[in-house]
PDB file of N, CA and C in Angstrom:
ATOM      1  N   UNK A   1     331.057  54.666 122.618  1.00  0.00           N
ATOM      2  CA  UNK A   1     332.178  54.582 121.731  1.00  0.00           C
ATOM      3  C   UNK A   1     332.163  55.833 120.866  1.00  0.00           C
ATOM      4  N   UNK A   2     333.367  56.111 120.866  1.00  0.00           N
ATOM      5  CA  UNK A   2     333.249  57.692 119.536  1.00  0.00           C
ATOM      6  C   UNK A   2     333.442  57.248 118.195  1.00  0.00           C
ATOM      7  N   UNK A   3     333.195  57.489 117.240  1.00  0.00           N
ATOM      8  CA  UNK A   3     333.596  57.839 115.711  1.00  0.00           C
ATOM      9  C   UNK A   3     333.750  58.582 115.434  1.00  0.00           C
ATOM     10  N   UNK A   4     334.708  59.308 114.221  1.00  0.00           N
ATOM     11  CA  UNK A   4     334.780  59.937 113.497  1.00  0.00           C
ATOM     12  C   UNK A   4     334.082  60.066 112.167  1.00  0.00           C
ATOM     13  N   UNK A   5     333.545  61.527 112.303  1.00  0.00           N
ATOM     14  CA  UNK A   5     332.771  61.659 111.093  1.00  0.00           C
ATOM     15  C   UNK A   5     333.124  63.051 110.751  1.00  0.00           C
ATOM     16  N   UNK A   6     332.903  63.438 109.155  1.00  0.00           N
ATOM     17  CA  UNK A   6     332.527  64.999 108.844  1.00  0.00           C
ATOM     18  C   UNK A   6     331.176  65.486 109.286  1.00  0.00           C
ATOM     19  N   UNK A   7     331.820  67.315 109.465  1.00  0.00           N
ATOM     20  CA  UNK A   7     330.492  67.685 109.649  1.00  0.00           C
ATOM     21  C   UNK A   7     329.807  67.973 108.749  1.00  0.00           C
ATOM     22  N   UNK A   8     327.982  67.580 108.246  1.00  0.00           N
ATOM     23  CA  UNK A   8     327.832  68.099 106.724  1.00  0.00           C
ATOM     24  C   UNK A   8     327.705  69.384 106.723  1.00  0.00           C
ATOM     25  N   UNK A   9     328.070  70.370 107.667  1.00  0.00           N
ATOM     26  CA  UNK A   9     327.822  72.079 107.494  1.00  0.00           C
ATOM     27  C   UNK A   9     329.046  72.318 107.103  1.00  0.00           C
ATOM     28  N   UNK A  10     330.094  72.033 107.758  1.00  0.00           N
ATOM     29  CA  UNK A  10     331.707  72.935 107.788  1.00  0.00           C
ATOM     30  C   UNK A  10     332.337  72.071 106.770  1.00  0.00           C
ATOM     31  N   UNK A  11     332.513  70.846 107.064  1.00  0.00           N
ATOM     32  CA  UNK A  11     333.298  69.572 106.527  1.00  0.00           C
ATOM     33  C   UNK A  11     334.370  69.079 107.345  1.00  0.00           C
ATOM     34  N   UNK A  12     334.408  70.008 108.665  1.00  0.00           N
ATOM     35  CA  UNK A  12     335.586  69.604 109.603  1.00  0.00           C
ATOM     36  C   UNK A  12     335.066  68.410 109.982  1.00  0.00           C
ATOM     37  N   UNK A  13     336.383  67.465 110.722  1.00  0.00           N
ATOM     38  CA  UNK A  13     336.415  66.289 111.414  1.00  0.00           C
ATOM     39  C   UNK A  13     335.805  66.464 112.917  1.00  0.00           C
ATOM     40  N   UNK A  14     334.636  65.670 113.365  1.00  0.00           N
ATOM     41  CA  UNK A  14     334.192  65.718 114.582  1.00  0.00           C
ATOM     42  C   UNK A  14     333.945  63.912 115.111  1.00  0.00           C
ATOM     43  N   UNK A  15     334.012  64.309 116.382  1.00  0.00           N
ATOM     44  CA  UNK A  15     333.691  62.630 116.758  1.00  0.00           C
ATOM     45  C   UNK A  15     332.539  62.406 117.094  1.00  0.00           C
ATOM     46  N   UNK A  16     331.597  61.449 117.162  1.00  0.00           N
ATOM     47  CA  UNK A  16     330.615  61.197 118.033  1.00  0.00           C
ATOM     48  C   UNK A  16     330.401  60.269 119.045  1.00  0.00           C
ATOM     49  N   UNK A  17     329.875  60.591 119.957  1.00  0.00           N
ATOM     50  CA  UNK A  17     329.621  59.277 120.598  1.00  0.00           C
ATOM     51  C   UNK A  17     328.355  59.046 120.820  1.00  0.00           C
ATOM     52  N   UNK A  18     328.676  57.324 120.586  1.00  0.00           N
ATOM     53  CA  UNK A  18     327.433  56.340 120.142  1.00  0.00           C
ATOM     54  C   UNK A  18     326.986  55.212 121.425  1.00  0.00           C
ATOM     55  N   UNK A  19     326.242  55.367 121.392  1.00  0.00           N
ATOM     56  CA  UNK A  19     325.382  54.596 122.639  1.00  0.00           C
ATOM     57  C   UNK A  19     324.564  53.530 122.005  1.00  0.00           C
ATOM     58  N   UNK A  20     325.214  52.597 122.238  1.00  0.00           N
ATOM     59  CA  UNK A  20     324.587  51.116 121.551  1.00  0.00           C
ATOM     60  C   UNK A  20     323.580  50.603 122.394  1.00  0.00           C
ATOM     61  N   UNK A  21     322.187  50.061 122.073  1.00  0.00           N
ATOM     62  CA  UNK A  21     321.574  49.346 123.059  1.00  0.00           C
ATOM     63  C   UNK A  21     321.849  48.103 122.247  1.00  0.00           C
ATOM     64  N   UNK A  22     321.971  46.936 122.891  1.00  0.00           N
ATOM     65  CA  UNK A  22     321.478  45.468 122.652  1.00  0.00           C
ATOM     66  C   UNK A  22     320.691  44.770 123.314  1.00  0.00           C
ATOM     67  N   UNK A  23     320.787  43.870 122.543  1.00  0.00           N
ATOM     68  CA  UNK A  23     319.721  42.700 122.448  1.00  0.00           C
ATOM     69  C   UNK A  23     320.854  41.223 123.005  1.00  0.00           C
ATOM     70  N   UNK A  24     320.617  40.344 123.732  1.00  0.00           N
ATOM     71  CA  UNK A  24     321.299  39.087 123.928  1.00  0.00           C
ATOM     72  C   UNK A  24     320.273  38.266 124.398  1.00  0.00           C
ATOM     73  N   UNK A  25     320.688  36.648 123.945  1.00  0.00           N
ATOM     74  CA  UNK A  25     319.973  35.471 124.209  1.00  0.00           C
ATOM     75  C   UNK A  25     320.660  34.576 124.293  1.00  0.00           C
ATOM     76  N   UNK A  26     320.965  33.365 125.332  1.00  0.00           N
ATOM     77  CA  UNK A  26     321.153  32.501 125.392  1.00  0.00           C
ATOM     78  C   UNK A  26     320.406  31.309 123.968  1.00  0.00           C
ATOM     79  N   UNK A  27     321.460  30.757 123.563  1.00  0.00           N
ATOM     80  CA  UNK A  27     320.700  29.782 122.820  1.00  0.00           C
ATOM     81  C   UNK A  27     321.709  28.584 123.260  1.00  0.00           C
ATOM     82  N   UNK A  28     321.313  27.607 123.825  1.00  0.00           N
ATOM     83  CA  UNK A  28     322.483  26.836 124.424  1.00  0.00           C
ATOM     84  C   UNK A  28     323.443  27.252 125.078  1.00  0.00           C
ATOM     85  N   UNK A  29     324.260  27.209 124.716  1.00  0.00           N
ATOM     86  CA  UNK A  29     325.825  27.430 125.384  1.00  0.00           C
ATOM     87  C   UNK A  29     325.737  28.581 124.763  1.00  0.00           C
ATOM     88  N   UNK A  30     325.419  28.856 123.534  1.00  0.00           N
ATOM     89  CA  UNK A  30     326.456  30.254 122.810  1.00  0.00           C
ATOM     90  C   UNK A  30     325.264  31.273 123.141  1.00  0.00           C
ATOM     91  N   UNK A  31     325.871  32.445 123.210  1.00  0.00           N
ATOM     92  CA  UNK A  31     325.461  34.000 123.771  1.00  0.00           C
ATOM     93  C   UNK A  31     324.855  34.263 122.425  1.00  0.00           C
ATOM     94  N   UNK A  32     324.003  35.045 121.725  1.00  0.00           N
ATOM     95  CA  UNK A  32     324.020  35.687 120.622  1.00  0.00           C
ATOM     96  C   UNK A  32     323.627  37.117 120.877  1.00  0.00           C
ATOM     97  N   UNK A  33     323.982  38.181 120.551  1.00  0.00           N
ATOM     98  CA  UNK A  33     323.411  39.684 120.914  1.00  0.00           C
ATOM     99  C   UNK A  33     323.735  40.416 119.610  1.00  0.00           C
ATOM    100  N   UNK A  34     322.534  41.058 119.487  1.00  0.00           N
ATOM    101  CA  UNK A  34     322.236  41.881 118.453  1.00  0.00           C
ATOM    102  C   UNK A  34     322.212  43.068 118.911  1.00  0.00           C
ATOM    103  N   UNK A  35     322.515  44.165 117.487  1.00  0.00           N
ATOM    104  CA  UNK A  35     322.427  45.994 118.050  1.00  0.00           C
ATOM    105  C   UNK A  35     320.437  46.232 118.035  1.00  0.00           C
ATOM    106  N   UNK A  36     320.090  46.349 119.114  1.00  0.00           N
ATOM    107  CA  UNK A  36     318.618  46.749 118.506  1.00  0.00           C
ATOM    108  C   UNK A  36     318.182  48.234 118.570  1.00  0.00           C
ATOM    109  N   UNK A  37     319.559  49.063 118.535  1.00  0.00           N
ATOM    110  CA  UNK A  37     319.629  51.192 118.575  1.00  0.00           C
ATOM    111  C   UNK A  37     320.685  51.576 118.746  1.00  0.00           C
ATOM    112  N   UNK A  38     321.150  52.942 118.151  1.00  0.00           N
ATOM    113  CA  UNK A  38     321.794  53.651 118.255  1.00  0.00           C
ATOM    114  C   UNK A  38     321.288  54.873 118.634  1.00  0.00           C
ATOM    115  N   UNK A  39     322.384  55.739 119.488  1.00  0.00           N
ATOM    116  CA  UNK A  39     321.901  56.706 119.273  1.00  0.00           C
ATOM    117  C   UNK A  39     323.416  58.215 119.582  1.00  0.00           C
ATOM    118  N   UNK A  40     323.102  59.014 119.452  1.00  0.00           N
ATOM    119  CA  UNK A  40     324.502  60.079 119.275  1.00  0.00           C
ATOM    120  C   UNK A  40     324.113  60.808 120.776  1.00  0.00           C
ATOM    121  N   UNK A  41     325.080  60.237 121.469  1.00  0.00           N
ATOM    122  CA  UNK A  41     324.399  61.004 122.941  1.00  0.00           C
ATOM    123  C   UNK A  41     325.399  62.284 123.015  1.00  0.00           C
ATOM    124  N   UNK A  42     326.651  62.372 122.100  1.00  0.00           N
ATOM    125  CA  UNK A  42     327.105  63.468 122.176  1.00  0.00           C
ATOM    126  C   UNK A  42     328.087  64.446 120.950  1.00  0.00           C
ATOM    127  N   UNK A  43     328.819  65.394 120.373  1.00  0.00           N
ATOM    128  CA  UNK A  43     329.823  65.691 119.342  1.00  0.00           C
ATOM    129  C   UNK A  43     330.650  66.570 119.562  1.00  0.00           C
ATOM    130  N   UNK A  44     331.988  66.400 119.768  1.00  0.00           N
ATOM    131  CA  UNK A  44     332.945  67.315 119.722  1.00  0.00           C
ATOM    132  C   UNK A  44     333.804  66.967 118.637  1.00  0.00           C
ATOM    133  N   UNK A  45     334.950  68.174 118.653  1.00  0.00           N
ATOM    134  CA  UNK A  45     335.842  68.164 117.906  1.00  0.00           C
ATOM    135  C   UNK A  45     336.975  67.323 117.945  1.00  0.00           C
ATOM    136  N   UNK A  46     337.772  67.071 117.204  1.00  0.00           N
ATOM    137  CA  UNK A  46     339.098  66.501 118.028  1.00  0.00           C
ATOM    138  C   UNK A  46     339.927  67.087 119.133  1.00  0.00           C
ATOM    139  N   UNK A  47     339.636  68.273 119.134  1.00  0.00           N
ATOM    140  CA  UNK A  47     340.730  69.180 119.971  1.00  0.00           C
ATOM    141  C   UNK A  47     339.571  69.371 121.383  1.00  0.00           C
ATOM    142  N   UNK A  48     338.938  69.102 121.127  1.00  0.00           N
ATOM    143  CA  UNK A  48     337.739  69.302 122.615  1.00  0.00           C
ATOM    144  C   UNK A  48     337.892  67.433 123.272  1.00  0.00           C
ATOM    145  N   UNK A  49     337.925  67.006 122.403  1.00  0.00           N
ATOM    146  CA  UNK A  49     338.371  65.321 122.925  1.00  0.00           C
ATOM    147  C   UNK A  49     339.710  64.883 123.497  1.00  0.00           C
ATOM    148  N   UNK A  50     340.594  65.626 122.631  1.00  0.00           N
ATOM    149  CA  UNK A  50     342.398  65.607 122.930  1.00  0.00           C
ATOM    150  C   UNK A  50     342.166  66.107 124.917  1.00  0.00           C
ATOM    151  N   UNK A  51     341.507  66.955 125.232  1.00  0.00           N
ATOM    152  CA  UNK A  51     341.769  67.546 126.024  1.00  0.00           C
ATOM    153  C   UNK A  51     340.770  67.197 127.366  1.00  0.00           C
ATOM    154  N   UNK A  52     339.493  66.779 126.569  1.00  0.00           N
ATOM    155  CA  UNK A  52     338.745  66.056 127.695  1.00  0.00           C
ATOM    156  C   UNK A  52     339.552  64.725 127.919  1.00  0.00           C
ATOM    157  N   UNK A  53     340.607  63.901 127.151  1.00  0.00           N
ATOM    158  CA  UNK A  53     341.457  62.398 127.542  1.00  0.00           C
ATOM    159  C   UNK A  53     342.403  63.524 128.116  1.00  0.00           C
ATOM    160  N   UNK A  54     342.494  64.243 127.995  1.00  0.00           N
ATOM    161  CA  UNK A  54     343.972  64.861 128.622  1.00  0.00           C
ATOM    162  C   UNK A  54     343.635  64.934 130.539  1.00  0.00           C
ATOM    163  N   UNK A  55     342.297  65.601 130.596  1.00  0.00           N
ATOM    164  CA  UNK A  55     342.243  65.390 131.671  1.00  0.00           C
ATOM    165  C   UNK A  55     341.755  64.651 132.338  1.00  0.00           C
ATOM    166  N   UNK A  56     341.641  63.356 131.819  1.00  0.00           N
ATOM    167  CA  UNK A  56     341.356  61.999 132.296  1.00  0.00           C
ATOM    168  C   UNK A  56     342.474  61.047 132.077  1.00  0.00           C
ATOM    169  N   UNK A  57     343.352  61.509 131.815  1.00  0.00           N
ATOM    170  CA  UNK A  57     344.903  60.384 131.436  1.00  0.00           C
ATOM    171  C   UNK A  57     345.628  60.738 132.550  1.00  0.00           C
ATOM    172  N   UNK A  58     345.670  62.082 133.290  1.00  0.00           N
ATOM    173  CA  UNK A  58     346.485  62.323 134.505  1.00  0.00           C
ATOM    174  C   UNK A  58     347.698  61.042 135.070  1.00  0.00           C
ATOM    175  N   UNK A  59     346.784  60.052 135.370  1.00  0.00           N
ATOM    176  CA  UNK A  59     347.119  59.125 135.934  1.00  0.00           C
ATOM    177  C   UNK A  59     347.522  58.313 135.499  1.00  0.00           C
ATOM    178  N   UNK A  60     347.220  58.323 133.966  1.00  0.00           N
ATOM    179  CA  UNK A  60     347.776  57.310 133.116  1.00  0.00           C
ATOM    180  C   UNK A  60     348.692  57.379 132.117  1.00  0.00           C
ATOM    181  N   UNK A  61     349.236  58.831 131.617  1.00  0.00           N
ATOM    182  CA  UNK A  61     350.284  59.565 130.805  1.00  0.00           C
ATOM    183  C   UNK A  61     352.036  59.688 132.071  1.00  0.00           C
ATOM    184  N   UNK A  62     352.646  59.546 131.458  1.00  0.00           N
ATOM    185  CA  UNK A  62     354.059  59.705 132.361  1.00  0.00           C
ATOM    186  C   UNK A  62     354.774  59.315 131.651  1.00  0.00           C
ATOM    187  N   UNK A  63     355.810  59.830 131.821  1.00  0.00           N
ATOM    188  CA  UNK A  63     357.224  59.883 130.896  1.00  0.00           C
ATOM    189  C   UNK A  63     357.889  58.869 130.529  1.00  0.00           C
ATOM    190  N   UNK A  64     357.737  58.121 129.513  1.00  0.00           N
ATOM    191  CA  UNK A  64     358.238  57.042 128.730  1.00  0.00           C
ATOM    192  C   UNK A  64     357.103  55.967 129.061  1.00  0.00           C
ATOM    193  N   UNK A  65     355.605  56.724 128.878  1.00  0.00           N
ATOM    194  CA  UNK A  65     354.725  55.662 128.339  1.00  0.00           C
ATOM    195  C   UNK A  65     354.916  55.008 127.084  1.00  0.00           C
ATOM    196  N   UNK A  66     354.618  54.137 126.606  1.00  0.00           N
ATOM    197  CA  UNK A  66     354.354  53.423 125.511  1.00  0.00           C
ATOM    198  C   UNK A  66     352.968  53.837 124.276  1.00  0.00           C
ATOM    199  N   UNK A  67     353.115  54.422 123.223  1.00  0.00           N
ATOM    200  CA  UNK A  67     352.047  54.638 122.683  1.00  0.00           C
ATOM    201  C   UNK A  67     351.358  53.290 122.565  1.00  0.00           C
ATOM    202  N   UNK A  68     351.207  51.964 122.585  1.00  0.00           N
ATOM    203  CA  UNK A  68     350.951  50.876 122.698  1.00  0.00           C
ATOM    204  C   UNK A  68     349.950  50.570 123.705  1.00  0.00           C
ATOM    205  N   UNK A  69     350.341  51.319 125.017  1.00  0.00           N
ATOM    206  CA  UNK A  69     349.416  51.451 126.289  1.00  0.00           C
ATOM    207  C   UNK A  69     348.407  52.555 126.735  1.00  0.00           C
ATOM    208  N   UNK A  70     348.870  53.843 125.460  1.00  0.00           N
ATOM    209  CA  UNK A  70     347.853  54.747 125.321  1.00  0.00           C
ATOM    210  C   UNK A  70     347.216  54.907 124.468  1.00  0.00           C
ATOM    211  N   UNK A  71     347.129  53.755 123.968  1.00  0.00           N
ATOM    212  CA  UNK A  71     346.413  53.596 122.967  1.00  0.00           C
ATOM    213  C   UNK A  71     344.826  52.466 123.430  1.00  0.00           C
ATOM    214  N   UNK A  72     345.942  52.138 124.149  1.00  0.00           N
ATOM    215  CA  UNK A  72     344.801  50.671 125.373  1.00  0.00           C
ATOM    216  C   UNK A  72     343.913  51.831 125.913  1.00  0.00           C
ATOM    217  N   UNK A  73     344.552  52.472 126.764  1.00  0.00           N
ATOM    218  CA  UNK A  73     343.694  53.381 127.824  1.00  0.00           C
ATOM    219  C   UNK A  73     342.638  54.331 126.949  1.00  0.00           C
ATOM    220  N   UNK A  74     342.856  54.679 126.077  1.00  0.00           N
ATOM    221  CA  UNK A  74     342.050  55.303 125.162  1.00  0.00           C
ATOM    222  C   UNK A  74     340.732  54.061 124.304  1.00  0.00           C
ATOM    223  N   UNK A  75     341.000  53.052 124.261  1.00  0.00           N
ATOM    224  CA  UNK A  75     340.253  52.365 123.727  1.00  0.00           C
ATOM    225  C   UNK A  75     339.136  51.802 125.184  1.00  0.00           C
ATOM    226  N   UNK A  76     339.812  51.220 125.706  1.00  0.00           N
ATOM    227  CA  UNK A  76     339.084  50.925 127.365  1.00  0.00           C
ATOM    228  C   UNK A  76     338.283  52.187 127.929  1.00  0.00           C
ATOM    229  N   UNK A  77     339.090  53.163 128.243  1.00  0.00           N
ATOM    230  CA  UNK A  77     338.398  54.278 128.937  1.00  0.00           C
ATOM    231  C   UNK A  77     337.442  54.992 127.980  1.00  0.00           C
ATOM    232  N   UNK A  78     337.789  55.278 126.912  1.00  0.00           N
ATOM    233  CA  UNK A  78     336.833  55.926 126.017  1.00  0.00           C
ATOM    234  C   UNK A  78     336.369  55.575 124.954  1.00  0.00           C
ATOM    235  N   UNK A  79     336.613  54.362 124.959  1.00  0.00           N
ATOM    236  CA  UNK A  79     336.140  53.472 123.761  1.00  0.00           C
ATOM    237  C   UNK A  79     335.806  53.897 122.427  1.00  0.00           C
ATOM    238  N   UNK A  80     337.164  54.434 122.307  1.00  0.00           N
ATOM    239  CA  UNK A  80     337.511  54.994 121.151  1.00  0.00           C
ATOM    240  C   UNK A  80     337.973  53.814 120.066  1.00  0.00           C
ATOM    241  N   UNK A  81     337.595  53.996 118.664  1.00  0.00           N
ATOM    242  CA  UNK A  81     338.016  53.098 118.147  1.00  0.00           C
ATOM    243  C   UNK A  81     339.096  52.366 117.993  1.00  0.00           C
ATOM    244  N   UNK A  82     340.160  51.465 117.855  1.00  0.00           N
ATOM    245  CA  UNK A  82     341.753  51.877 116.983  1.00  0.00           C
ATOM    246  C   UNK A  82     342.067  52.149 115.824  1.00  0.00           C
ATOM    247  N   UNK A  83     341.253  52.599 114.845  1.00  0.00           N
ATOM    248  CA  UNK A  83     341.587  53.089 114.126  1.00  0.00           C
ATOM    249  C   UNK A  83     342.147  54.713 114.017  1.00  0.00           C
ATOM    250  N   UNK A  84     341.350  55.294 115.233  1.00  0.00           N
ATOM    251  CA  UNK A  84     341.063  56.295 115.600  1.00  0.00           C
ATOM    252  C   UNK A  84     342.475  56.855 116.505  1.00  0.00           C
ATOM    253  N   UNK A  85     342.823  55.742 117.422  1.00  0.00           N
ATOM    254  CA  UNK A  85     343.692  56.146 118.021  1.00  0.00           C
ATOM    255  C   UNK A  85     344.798  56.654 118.012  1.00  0.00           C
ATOM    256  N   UNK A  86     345.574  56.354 116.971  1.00  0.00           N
ATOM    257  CA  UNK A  86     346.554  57.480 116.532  1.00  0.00           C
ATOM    258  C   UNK A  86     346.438  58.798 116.140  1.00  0.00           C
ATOM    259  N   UNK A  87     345.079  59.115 115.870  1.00  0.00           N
ATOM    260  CA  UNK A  87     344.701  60.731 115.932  1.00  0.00           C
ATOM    261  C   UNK A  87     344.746  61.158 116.745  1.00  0.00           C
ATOM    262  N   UNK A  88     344.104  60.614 117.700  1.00  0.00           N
ATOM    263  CA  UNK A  88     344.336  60.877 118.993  1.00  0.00           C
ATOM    264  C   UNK A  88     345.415  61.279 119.784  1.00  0.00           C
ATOM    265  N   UNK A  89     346.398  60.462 119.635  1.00  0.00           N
ATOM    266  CA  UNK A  89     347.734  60.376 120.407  1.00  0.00           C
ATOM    267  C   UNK A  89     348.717  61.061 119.534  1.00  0.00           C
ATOM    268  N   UNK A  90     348.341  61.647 118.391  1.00  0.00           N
ATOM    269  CA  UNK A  90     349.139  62.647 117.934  1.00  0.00           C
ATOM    270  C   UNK A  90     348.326  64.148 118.153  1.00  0.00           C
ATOM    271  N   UNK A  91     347.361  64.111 118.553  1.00  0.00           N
ATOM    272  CA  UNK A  91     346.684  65.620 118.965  1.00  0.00           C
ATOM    273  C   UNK A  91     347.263  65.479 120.592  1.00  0.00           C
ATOM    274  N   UNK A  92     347.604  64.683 121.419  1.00  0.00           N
ATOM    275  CA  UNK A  92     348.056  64.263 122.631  1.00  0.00           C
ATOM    276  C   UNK A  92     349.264  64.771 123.032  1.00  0.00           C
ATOM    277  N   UNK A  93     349.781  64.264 121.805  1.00  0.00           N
ATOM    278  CA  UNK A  93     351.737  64.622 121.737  1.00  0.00           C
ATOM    279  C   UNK A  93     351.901  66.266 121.610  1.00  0.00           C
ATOM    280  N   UNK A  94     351.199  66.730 120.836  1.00  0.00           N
ATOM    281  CA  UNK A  94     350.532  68.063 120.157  1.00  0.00           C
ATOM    282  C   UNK A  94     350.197  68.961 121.798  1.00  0.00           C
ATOM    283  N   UNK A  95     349.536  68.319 122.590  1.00  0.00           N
ATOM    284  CA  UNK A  95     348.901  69.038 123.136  1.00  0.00           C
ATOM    285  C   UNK A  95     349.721  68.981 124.976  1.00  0.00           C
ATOM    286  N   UNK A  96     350.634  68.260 124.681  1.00  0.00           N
ATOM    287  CA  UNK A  96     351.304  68.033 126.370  1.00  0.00           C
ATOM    288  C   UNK A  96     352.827  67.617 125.992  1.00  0.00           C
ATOM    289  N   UNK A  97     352.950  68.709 124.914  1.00  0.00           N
ATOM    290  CA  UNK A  97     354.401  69.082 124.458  1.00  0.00           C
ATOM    291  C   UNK A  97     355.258  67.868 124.743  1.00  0.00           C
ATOM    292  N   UNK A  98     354.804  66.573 123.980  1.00  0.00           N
ATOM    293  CA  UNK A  98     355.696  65.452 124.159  1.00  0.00           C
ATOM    294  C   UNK A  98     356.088  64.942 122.724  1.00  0.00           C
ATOM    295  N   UNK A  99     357.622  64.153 122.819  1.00  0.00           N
ATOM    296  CA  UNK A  99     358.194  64.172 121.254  1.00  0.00           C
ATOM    297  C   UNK A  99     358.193  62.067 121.666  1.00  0.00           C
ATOM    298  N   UNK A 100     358.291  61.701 120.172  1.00  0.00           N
ATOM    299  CA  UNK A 100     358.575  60.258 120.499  1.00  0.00           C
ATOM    300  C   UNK A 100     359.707  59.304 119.631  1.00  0.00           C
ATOM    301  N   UNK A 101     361.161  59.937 119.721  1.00  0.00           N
ATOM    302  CA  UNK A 101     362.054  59.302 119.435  1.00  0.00           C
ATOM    303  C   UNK A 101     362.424  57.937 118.445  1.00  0.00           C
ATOM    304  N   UNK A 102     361.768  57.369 119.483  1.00  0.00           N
ATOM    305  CA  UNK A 102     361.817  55.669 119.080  1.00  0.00           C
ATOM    306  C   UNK A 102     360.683  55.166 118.144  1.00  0.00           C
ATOM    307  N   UNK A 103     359.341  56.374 118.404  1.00  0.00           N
ATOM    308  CA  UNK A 103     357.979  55.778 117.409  1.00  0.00           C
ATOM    309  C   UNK A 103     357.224  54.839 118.625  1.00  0.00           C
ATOM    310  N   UNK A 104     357.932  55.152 119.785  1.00  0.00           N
ATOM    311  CA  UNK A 104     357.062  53.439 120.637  1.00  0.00           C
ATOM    312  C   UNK A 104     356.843  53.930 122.015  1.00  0.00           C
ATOM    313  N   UNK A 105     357.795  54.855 122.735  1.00  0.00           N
ATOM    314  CA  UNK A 105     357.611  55.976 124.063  1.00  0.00           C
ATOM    315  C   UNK A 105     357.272  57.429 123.735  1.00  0.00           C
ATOM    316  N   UNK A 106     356.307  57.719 124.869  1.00  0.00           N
ATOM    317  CA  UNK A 106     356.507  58.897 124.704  1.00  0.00           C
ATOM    318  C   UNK A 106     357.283  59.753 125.998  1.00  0.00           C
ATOM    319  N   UNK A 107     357.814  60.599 125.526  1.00  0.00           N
ATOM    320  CA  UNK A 107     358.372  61.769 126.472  1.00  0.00           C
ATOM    321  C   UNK A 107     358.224  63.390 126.230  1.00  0.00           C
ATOM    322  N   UNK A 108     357.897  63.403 127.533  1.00  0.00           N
ATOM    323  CA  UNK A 108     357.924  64.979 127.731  1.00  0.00           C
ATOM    324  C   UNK A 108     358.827  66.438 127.159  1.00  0.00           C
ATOM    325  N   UNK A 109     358.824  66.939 126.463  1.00  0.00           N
ATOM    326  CA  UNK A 109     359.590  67.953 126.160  1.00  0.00           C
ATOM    327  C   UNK A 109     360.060  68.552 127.250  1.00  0.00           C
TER     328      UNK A 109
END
């Protein structure tokens, strides 16, 4: 999963991604799982992320998507937060010259 954090050298916005290990146990019926580590397996920028989903959306960006559904694919595929995701999909719009009219499709310039 990525987060957003500052960097403490520059102060720019970078993401990380976090590699959760857990812990799970059956206790009866109910599951219980705990975080038992973290760790930062990687950090880019936003604009190094915009563009690594850029070339992994190929298949999933097309003209009068729904920011609603790229917002899914971004959370599923890169398990990006949603809070996050509208940064995202406005460095997106930014970056594959698309405008969004309605606030709800996007289209291609």
């Amino acid at each position: 999963m990525f987060i957003k954090t500052k960097c403490p050298v520059c102060g720019e916005d970078t993401f990380n991604h976090i590699k959760l290990h857990r812990r799970s146990v059956f206790l009866g019926e109910q599951k219980v799982s705990w975080i038992t580590a973290a760790e930062i397996t990687d950090t880019c920028s936003p604009e190094e992320l915009a563009v690594s989903v850029m070339h992994e959306l190929r298949g999933h960006v097309y003209n009068g998507v729904t920011t609603h559904e790229l917002c899914r694919v971004l959370r599923d595929k890169f398990g990006v937060l949603e809070q996050y995701c509208c940064d995202i999909v406005q460095k997106l719009k930014i970056e594959l010259n698309m405008y969004c009219p309605d606030r709800r499709h996007l289209y291609y310039v």
